[in-house]
PDB file of N, CA and C in Angstrom:
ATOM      1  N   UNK A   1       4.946  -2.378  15.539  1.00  0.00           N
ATOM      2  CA  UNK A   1       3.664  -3.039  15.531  1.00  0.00           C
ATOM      3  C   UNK A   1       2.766  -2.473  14.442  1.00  0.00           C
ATOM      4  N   UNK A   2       2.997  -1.159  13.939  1.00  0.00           N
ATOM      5  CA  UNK A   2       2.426  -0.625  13.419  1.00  0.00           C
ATOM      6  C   UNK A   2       2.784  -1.076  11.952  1.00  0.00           C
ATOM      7  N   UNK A   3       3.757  -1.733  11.462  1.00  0.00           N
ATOM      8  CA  UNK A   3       4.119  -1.678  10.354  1.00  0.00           C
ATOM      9  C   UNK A   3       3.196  -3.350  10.407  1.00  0.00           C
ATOM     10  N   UNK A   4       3.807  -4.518  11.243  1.00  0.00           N
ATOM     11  CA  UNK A   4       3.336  -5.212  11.530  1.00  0.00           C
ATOM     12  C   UNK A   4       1.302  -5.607  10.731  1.00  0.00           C
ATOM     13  N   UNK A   5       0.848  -4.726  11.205  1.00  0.00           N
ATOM     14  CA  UNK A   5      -0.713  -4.583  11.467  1.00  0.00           C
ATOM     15  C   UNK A   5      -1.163  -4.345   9.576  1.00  0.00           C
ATOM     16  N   UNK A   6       0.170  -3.338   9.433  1.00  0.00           N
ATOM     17  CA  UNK A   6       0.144  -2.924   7.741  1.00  0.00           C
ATOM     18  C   UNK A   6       0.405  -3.806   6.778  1.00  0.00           C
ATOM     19  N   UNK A   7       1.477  -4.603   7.256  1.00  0.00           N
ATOM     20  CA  UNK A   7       1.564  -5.865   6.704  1.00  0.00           C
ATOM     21  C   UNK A   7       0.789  -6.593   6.228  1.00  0.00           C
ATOM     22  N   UNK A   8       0.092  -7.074   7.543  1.00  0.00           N
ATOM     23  CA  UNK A   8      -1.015  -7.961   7.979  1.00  0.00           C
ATOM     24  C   UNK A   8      -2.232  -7.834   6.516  1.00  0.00           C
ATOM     25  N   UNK A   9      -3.111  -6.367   7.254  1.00  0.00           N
ATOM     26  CA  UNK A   9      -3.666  -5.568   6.150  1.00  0.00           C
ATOM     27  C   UNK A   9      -3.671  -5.817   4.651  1.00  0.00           C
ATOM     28  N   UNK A  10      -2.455  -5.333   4.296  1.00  0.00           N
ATOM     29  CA  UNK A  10      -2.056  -5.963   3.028  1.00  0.00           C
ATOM     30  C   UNK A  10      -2.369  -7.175   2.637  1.00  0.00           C
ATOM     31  N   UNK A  11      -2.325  -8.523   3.402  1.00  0.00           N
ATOM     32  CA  UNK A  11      -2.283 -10.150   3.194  1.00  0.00           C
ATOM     33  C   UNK A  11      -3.337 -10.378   3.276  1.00  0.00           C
ATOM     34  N   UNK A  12      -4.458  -9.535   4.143  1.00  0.00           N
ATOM     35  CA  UNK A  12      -6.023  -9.615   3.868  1.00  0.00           C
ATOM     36  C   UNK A  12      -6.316  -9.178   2.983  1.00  0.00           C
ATOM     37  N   UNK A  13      -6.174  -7.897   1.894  1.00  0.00           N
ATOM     38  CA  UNK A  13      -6.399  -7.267   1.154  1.00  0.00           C
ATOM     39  C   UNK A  13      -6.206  -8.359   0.109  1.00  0.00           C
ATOM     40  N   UNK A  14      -5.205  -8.705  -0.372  1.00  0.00           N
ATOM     41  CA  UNK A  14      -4.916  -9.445  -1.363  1.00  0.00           C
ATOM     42  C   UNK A  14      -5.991 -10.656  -1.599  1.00  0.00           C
ATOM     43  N   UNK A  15      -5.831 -11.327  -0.352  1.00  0.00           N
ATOM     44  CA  UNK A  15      -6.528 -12.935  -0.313  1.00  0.00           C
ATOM     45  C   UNK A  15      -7.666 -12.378  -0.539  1.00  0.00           C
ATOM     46  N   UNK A  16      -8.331 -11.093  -0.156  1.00  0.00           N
ATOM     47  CA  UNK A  16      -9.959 -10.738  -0.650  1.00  0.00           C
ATOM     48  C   UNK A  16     -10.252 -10.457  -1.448  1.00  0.00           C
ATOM     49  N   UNK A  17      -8.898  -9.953  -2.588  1.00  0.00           N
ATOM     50  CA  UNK A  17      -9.492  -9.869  -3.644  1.00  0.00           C
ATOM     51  C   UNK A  17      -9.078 -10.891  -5.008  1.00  0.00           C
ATOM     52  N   UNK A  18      -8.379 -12.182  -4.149  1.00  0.00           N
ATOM     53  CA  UNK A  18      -8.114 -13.320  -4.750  1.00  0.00           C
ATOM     54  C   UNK A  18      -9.139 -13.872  -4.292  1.00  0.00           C
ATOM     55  N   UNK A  19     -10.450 -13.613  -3.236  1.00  0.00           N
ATOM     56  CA  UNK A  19     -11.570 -14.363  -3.499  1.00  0.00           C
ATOM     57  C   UNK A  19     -12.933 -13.610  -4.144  1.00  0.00           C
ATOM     58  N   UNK A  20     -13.251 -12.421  -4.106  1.00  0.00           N
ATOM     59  CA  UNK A  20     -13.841 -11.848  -5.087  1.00  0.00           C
ATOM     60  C   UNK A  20     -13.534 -11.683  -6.645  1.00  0.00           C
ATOM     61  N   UNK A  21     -12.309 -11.123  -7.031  1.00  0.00           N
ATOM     62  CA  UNK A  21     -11.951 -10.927  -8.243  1.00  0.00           C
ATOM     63  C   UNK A  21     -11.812 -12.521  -9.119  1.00  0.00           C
ATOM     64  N   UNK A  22     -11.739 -13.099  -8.438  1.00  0.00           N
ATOM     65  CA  UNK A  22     -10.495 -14.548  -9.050  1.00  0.00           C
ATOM     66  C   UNK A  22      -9.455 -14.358  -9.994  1.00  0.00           C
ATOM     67  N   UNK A  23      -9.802 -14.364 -11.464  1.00  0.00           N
ATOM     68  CA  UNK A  23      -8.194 -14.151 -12.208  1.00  0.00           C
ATOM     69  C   UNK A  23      -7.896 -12.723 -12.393  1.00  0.00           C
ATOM     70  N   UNK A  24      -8.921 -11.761 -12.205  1.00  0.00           N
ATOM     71  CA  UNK A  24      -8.961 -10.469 -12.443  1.00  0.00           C
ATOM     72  C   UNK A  24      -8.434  -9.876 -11.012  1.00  0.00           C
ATOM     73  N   UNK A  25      -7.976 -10.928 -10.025  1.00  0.00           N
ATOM     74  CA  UNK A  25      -7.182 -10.273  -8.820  1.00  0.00           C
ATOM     75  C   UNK A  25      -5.586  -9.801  -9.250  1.00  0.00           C
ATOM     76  N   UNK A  26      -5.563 -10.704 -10.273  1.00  0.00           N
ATOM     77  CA  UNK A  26      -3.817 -10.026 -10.452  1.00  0.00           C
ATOM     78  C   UNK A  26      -3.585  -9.000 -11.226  1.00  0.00           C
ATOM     79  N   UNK A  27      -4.596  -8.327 -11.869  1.00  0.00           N
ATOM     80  CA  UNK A  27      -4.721  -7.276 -12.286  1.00  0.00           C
ATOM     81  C   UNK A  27      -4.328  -5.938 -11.249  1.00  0.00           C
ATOM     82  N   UNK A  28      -4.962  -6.269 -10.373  1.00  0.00           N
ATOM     83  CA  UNK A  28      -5.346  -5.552  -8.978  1.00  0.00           C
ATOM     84  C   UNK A  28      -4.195  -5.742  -8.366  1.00  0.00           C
ATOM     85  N   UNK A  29      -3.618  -6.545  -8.029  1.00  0.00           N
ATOM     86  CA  UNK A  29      -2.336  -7.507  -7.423  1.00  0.00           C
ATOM     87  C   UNK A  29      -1.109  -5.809  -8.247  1.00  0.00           C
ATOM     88  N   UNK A  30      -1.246  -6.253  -9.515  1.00  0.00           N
ATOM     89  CA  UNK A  30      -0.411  -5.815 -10.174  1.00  0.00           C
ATOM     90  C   UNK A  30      -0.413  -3.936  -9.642  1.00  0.00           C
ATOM     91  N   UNK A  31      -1.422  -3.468  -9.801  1.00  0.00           N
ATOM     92  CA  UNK A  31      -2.115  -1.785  -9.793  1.00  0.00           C
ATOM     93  C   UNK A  31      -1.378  -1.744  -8.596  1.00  0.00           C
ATOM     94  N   UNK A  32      -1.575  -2.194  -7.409  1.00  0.00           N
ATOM     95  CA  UNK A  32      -1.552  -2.338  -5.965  1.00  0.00           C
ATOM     96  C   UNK A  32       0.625  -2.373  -5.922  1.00  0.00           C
ATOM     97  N   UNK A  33       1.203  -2.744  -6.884  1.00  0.00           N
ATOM     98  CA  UNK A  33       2.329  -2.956  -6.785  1.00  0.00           C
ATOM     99  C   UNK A  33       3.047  -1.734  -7.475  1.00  0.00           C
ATOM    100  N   UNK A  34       2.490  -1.218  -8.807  1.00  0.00           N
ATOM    101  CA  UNK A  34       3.273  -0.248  -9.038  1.00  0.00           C
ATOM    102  C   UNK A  34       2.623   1.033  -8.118  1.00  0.00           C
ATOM    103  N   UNK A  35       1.502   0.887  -7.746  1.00  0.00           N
ATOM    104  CA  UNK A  35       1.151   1.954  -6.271  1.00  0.00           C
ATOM    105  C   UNK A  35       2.052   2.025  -4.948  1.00  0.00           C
ATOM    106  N   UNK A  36       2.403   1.115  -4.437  1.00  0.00           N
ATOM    107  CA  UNK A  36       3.436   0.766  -3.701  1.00  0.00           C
ATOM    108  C   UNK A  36       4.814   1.521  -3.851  1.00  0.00           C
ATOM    109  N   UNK A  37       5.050   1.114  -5.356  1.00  0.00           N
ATOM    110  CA  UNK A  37       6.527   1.656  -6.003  1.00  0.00           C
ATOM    111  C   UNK A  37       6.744   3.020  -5.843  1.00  0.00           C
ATOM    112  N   UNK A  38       5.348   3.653  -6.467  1.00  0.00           N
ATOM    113  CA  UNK A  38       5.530   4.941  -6.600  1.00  0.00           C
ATOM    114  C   UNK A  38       4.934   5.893  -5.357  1.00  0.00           C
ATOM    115  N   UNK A  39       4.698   5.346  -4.449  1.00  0.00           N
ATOM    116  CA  UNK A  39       4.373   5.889  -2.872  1.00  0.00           C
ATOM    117  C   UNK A  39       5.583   5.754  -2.001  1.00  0.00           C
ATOM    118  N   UNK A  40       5.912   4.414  -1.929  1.00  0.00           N
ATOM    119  CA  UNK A  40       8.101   4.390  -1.282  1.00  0.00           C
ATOM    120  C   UNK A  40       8.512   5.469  -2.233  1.00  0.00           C
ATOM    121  N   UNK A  41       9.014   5.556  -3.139  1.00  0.00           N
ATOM    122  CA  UNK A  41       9.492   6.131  -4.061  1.00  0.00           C
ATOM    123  C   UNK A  41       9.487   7.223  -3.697  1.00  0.00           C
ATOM    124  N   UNK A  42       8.242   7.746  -3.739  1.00  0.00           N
ATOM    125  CA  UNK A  42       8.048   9.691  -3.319  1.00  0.00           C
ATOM    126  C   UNK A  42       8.514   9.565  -1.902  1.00  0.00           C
ATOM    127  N   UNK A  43       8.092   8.670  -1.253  1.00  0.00           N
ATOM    128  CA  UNK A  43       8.738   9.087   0.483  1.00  0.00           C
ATOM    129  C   UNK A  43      10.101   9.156   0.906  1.00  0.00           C
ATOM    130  N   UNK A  44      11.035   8.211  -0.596  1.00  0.00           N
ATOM    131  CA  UNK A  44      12.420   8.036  -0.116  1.00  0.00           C
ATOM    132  C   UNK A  44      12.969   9.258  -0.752  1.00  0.00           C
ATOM    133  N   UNK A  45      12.148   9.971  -1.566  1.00  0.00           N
ATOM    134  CA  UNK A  45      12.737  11.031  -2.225  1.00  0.00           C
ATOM    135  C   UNK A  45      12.245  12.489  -1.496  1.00  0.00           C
ATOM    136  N   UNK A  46      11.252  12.632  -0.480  1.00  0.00           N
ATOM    137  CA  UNK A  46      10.923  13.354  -0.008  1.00  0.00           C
ATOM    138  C   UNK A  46      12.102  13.333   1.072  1.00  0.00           C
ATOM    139  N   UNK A  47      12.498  12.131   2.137  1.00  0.00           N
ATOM    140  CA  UNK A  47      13.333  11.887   2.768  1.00  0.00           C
ATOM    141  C   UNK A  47      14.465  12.362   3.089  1.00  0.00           C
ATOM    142  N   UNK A  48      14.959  11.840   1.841  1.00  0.00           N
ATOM    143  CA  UNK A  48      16.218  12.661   1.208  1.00  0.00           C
ATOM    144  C   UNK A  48      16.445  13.756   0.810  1.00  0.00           C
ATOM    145  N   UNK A  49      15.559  14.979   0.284  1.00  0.00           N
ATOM    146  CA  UNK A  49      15.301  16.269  -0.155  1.00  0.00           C
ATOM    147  C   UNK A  49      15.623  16.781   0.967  1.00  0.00           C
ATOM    148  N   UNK A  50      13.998  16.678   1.878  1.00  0.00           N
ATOM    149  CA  UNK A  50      13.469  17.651   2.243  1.00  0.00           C
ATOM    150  C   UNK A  50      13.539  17.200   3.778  1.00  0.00           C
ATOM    151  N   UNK A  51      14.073  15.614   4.168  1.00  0.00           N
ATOM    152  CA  UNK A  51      14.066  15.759   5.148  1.00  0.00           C
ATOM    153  C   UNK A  51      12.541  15.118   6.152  1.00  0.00           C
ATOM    154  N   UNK A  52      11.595  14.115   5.097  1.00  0.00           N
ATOM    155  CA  UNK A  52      10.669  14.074   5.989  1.00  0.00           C
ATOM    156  C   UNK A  52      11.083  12.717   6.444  1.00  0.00           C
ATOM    157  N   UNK A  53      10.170  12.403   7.334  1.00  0.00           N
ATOM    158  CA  UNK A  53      10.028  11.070   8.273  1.00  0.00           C
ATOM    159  C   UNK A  53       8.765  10.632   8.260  1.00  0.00           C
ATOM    160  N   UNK A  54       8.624   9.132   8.248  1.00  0.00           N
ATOM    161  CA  UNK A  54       7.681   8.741   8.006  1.00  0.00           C
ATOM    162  C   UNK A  54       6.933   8.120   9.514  1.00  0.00           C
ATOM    163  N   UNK A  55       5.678   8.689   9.693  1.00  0.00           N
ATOM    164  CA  UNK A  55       5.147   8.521  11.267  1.00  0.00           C
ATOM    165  C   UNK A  55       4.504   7.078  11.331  1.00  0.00           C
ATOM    166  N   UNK A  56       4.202   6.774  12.563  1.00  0.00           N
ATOM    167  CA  UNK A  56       2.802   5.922  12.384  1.00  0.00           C
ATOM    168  C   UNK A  56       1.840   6.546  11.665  1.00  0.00           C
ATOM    169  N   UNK A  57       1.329   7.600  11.518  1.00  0.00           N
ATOM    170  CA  UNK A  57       0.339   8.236  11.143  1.00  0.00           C
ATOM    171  C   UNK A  57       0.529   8.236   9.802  1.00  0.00           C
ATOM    172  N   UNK A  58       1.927   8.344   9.002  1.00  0.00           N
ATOM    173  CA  UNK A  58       2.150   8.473   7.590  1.00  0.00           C
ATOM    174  C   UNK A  58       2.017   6.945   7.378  1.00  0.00           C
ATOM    175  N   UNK A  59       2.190   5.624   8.078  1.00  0.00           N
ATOM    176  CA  UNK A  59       2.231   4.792   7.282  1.00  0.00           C
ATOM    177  C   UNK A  59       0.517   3.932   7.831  1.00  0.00           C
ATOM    178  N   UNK A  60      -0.584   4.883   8.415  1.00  0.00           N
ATOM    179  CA  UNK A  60      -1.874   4.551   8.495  1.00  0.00           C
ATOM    180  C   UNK A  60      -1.980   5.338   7.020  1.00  0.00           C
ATOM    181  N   UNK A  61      -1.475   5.933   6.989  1.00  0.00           N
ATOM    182  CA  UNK A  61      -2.107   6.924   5.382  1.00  0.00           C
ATOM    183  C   UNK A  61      -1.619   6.084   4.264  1.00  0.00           C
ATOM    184  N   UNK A  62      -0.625   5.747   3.928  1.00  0.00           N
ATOM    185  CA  UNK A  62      -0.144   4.534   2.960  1.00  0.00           C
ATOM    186  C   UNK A  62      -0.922   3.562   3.033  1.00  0.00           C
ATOM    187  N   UNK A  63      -1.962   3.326   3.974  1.00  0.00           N
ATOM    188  CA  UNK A  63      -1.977   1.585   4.120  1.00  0.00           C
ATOM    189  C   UNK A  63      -3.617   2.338   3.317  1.00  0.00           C
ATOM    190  N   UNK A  64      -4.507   3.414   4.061  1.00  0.00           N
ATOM    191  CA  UNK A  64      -5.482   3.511   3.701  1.00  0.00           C
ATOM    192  C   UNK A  64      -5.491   4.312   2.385  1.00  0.00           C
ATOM    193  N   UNK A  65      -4.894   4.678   2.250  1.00  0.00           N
ATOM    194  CA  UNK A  65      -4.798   5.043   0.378  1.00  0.00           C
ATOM    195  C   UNK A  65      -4.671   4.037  -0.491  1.00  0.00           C
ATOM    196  N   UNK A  66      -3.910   3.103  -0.118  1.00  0.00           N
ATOM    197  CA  UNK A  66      -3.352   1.328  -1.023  1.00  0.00           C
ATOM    198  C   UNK A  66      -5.244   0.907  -1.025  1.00  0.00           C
ATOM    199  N   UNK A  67      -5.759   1.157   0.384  1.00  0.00           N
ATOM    200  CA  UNK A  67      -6.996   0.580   0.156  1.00  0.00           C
ATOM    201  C   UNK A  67      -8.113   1.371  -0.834  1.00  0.00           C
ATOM    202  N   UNK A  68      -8.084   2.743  -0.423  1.00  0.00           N
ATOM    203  CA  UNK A  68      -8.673   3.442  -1.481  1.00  0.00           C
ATOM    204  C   UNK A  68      -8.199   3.283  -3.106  1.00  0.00           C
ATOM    205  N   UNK A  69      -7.158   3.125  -2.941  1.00  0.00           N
ATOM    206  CA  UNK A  69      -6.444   2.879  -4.757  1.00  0.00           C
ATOM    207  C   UNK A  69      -7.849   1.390  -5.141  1.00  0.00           C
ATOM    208  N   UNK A  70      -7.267   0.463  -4.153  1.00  0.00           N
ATOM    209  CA  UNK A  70      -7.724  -0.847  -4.777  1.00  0.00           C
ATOM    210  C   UNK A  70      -8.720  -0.910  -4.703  1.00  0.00           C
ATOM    211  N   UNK A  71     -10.219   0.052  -4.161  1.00  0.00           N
ATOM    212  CA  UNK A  71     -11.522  -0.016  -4.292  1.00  0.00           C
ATOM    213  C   UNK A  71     -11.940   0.886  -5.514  1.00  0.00           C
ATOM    214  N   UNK A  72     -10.625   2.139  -6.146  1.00  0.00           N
ATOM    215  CA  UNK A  72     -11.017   2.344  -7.187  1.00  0.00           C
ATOM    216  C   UNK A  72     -10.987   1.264  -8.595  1.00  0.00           C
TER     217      UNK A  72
END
């Protein structure tokens, strides 16, 4: 449910800033995607190292960092 909600999140995020930004949302669209890349990325490589797991709590922190990224 939790991933669910993150999902969700995400599909609001976008459409809000496909109605504030307008063409300058895919800019954002874009930032928001290689942020993504390189946040899986470190977790599948942390994973694999070192052994972590990703909580509900780690993927409230992904969702609210994606949001902090995209208000910078």
């Amino acid at each position: 449910q939790g991933l669910v909600a993150g999902i969700a999140g995400l599909v609001l995020l976008a459409l809000y800033l496909l109605f504030y930004y307008r063409l300058l949302a895919l800019v954002a669209w874009f930032g928001m995607a290689i942020w993504a890349a390189l946040a899986l990325g470190l977790v599948a490589v942390a994973g694999s190292t070192i052994g972590y797991t990703l909580t509900l709590a780690g993927v409230a922190g992904l969702v609210i960092s994606l949001g902090v990224t995209t208000d910078s």
